[in-house]
N, C-alpha and C. Protein backbone atom coordinates (compact mmCIF):
# COMPACT_ATOMS: atom_id res chain seq x y z
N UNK A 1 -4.22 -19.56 15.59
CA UNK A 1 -4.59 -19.62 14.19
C UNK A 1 -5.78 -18.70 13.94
N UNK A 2 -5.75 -17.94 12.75
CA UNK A 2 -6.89 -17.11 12.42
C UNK A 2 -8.37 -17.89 12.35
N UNK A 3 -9.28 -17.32 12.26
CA UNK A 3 -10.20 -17.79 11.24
C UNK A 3 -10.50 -18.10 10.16
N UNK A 4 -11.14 -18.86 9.42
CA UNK A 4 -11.34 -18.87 8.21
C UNK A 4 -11.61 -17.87 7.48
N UNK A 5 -10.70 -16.85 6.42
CA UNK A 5 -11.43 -15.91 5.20
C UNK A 5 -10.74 -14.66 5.99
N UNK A 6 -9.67 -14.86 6.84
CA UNK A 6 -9.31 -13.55 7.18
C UNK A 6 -8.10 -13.08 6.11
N UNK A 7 -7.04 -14.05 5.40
CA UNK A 7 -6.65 -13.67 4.31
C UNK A 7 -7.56 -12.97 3.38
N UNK A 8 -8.11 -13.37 2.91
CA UNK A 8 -9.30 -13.00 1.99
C UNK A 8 -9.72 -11.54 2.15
N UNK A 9 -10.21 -11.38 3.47
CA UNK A 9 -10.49 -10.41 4.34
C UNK A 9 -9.44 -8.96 4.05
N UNK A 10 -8.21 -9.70 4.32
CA UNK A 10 -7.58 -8.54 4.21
C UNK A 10 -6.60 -8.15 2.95
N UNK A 11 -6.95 -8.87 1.97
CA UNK A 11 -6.49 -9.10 0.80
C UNK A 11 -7.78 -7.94 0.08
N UNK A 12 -8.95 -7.93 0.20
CA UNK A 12 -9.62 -7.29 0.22
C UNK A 12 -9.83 -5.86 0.86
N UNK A 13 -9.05 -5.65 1.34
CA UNK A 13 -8.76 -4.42 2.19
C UNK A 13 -7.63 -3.70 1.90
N UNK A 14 -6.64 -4.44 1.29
CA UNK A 14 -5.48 -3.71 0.45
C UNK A 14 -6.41 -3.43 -1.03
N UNK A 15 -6.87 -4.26 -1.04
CA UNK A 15 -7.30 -3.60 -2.92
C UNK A 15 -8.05 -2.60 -3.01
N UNK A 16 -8.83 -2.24 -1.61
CA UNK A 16 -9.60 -0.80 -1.42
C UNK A 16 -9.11 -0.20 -1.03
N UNK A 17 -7.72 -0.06 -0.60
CA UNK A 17 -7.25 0.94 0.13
C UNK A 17 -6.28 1.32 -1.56
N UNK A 18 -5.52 0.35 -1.87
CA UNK A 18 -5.16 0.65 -3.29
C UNK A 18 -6.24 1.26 -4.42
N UNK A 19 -7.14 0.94 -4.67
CA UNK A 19 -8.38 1.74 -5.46
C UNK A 19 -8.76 2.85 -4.93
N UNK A 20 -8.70 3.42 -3.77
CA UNK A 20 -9.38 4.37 -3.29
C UNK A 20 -8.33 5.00 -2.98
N UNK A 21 -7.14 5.21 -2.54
CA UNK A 21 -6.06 6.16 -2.45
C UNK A 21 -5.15 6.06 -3.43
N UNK A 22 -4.53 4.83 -3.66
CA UNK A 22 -3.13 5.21 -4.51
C UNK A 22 -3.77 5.67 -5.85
N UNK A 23 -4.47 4.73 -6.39
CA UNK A 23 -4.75 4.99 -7.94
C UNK A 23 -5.08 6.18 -8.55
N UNK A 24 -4.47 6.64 -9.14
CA UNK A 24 -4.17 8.03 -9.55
C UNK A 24 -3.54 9.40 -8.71
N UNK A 25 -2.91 8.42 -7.90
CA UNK A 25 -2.52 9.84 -6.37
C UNK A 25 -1.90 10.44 -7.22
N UNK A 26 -2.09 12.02 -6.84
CA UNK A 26 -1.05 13.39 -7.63
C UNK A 26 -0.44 13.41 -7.07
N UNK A 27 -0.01 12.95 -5.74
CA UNK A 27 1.90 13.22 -5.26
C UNK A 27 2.71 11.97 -5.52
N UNK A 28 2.13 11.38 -6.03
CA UNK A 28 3.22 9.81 -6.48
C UNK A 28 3.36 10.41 -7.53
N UNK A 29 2.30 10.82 -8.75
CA UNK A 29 2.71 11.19 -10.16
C UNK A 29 3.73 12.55 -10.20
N UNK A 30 3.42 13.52 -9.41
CA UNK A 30 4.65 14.12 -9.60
C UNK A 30 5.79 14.04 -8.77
N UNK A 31 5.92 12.98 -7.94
CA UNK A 31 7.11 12.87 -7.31
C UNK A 31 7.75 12.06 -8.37
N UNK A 32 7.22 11.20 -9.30
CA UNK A 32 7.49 10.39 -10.11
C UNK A 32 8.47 11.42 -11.18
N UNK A 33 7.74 12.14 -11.67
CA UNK A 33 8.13 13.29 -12.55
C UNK A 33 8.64 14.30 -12.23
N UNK A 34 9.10 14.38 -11.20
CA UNK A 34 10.62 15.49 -10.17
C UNK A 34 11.97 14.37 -10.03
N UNK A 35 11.52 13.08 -9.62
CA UNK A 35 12.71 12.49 -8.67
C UNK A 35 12.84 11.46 -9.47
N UNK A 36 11.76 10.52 -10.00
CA UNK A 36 11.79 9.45 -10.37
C UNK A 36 10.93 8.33 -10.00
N UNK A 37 10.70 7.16 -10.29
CA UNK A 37 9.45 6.02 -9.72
C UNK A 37 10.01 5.82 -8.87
N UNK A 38 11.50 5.30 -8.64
CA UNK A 38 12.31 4.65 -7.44
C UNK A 38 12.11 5.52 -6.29
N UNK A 39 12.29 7.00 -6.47
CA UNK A 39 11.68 7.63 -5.37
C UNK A 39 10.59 7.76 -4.74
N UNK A 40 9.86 7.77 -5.59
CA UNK A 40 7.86 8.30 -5.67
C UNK A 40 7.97 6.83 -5.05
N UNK A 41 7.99 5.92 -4.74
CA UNK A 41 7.65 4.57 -4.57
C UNK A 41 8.41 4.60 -2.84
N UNK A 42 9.27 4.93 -2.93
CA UNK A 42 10.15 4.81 -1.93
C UNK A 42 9.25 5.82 -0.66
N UNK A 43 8.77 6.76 -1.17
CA UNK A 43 7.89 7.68 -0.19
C UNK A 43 6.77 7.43 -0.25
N UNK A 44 5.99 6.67 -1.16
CA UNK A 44 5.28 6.02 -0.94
C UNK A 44 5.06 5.01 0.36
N UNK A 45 6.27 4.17 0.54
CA UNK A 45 6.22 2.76 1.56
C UNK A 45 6.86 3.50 2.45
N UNK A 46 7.16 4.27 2.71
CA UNK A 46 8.06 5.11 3.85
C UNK A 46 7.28 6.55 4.68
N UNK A 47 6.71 6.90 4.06
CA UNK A 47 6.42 8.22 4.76
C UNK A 47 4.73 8.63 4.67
N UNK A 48 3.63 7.81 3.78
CA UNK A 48 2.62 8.15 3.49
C UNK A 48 1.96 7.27 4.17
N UNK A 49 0.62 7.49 4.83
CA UNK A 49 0.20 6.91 5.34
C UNK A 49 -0.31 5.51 5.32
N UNK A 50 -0.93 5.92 3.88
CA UNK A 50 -1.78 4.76 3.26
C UNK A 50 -0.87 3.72 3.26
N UNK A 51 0.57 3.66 2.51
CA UNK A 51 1.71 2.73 2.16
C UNK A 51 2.19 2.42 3.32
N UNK A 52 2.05 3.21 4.69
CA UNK A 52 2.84 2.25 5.84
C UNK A 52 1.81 1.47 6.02
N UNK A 53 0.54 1.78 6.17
CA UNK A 53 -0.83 0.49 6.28
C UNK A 53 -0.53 -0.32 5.46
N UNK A 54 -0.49 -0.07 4.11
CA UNK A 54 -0.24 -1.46 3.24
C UNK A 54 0.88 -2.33 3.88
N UNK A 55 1.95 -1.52 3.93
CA UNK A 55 3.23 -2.15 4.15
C UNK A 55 3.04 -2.86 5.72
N UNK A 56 2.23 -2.84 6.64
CA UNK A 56 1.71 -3.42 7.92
C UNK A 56 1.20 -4.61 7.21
N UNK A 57 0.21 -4.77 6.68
CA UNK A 57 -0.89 -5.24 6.31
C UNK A 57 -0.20 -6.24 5.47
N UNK A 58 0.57 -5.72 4.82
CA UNK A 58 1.45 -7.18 3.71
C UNK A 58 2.20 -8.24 4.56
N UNK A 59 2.73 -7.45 5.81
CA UNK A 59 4.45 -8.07 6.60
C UNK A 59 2.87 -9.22 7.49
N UNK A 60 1.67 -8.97 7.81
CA UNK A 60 0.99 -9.78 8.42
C UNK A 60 0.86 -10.67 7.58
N UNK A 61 0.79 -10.26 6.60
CA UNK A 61 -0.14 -11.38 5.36
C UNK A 61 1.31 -12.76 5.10
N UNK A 62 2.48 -12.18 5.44
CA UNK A 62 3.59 -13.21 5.17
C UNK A 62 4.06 -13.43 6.21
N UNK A 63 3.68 -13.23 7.67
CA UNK A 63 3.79 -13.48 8.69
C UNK A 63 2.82 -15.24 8.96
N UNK A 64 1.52 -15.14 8.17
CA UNK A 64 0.84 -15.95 8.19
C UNK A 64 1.07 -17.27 7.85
């Protein structure tokens, strides 16, 4: 079993990694505006760095 506040912890660590990279990324907005959101999103959780961390970081959080 974790410790206490490690949800928290890392619930807090997606929202900075979301504030500090995704929010306003210029290759989501124009992948958005070449391919579409379904795509831009899709390479997002698939091929970018930041989004495979998130996407780690979530599968723990519902692992829990």
């Amino acid at each position: 079993m974790r410790e206490k506040g490690h949800k928290k912890r890392m619930y807090k660590q997606v929202d900075h990694l979301l504030s500090t990279y995704c929010q306003g990324c210029f290759l989501h907005k124009q992948l958005a505006a070449d391919h579409g959101r379904r795509y831009a999103h899709r390479f997002c959780i698939t091929q970018c760095t930041v989004g495979e961390q998130l996407r780690r970081m979530g599968n723990q959080l519902n692992d829990e």
